[in-house]
C-alpha atoms as a PDB file:
ATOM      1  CA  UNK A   1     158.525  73.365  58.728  1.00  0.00           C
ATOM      2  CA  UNK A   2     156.283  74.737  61.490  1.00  0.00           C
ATOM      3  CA  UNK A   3     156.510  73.630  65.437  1.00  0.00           C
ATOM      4  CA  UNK A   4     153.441  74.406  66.223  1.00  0.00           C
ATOM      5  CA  UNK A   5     150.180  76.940  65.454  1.00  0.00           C
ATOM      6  CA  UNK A   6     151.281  80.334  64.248  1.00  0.00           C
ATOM      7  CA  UNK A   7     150.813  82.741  66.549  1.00  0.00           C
ATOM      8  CA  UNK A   8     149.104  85.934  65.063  1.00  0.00           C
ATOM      9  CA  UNK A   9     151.674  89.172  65.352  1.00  0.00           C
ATOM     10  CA  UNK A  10     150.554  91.741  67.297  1.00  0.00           C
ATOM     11  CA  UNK A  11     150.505  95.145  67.156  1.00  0.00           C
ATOM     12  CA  UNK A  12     152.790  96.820  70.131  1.00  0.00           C
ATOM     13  CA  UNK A  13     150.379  98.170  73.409  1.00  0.00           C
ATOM     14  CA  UNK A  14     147.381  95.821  72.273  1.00  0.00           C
ATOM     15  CA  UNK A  15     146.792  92.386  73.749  1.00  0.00           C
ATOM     16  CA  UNK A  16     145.157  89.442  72.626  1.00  0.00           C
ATOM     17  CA  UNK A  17     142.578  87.167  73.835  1.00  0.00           C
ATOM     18  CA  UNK A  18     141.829  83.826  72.635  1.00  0.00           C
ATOM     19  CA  UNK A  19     138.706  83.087  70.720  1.00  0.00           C
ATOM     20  CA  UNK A  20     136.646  80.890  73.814  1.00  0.00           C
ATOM     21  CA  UNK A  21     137.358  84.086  75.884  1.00  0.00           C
ATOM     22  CA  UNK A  22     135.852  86.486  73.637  1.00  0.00           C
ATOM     23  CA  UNK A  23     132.696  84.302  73.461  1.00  0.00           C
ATOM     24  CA  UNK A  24     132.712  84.219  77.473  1.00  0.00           C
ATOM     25  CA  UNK A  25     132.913  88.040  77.447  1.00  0.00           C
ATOM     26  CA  UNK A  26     130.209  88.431  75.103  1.00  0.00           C
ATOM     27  CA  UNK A  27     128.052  86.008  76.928  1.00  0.00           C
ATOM     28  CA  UNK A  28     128.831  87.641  80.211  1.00  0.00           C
ATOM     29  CA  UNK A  29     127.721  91.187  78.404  1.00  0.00           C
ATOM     30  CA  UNK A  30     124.522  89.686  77.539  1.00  0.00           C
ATOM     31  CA  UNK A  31     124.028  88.367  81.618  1.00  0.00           C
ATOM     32  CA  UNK A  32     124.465  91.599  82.672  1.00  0.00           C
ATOM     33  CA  UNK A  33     121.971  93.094  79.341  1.00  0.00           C
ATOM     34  CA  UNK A  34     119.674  90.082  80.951  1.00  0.00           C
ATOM     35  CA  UNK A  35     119.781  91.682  85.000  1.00  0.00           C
ATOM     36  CA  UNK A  36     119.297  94.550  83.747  1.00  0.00           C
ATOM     37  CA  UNK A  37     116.177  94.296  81.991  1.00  0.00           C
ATOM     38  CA  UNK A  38     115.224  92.070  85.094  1.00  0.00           C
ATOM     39  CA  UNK A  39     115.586  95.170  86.899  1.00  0.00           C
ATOM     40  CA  UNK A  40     114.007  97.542  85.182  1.00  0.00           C
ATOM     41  CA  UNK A  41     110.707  99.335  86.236  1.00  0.00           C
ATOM     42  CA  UNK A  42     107.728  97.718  84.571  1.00  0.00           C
ATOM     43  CA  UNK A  43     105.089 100.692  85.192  1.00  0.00           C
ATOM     44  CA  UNK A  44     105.581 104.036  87.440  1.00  0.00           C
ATOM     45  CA  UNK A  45     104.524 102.191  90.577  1.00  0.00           C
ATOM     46  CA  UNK A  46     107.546 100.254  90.161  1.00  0.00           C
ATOM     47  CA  UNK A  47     109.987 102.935  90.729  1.00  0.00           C
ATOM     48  CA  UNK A  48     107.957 104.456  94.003  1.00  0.00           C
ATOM     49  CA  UNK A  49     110.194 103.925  97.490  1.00  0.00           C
ATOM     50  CA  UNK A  50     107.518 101.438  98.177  1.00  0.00           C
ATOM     51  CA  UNK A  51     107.585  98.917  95.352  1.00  0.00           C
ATOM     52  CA  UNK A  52     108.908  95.490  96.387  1.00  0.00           C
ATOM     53  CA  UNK A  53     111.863  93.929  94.154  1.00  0.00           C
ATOM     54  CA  UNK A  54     110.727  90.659  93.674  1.00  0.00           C
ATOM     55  CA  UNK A  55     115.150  89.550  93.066  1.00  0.00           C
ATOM     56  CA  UNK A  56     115.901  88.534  96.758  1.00  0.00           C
ATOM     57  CA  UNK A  57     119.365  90.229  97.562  1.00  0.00           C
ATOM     58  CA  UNK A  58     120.889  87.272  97.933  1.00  0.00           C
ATOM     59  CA  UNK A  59     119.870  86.100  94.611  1.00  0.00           C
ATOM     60  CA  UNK A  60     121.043  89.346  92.764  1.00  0.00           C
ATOM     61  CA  UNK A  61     124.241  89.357  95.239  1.00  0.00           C
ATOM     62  CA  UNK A  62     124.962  85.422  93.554  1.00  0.00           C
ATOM     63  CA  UNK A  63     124.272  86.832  89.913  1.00  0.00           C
ATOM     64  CA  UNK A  64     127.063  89.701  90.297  1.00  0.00           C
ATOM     65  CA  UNK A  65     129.783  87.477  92.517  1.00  0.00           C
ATOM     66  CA  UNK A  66     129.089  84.480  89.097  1.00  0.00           C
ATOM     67  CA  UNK A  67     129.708  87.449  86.443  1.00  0.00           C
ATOM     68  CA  UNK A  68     133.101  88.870  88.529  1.00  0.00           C
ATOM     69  CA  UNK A  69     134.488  85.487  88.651  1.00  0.00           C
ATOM     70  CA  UNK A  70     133.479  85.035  84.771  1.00  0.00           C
ATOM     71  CA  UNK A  71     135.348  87.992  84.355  1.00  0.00           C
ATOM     72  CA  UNK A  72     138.422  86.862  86.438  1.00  0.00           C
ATOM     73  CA  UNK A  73     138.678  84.038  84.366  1.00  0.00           C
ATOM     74  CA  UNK A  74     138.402  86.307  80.910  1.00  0.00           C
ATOM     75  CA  UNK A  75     140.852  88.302  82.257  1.00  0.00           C
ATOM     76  CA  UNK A  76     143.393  85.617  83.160  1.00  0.00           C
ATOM     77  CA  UNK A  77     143.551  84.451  79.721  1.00  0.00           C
ATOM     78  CA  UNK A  78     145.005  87.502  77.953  1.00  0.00           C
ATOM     79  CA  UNK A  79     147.981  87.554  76.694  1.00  0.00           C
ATOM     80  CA  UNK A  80     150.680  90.560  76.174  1.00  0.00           C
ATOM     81  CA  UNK A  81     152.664  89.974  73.246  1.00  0.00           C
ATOM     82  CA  UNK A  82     156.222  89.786  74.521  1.00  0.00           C
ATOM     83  CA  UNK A  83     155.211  89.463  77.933  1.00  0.00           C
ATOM     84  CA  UNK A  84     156.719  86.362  80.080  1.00  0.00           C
ATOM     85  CA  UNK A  85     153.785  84.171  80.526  1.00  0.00           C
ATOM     86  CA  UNK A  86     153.305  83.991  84.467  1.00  0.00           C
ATOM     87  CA  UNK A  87     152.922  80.979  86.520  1.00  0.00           C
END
């Protein structure tokens, strides 16, 4: 008789992150793939002093502070096997 989902045993020093998390971290890799193609040079010109960035600062600032607290959240949700979990 089982209370509950088996937990998956873990290998000592390795952590484990749940399933949605893993799909958020691969999304957020594929935002920051996305800005960075964004970003890119499109001809020579575009990497002279005097080429304008058509991302407004604030726009790009927005994009990095979203993908930090994406992160944040990733990172709250793994778990150390035999760790306390924290309050």
């Amino acid at each position: 008789m089982s209370n509950g989902p088996a937990r998956p045993i873990a290998t000592p020093g390795c952590y484990q992150l749940p399933e949605d998390a893993h799909l958020a971290l691969e999304q957020t890799r594929d935002r920051l793939r996305l800005l960075a193609c964004l970003a890119a040079p499109r001809s020579p010109h575009d990497d002279l002093p005097e080429a304008a960035f058509l991302l407004k600062p604030a726009a790009l600032a927005h994009c990095f502070q979203e993908l930090a607290d994406r992160l944040d959240r990733i990172l709250q949700q793994v778990h150390w096997p035999g760790a306390s979990p924290s309050a």
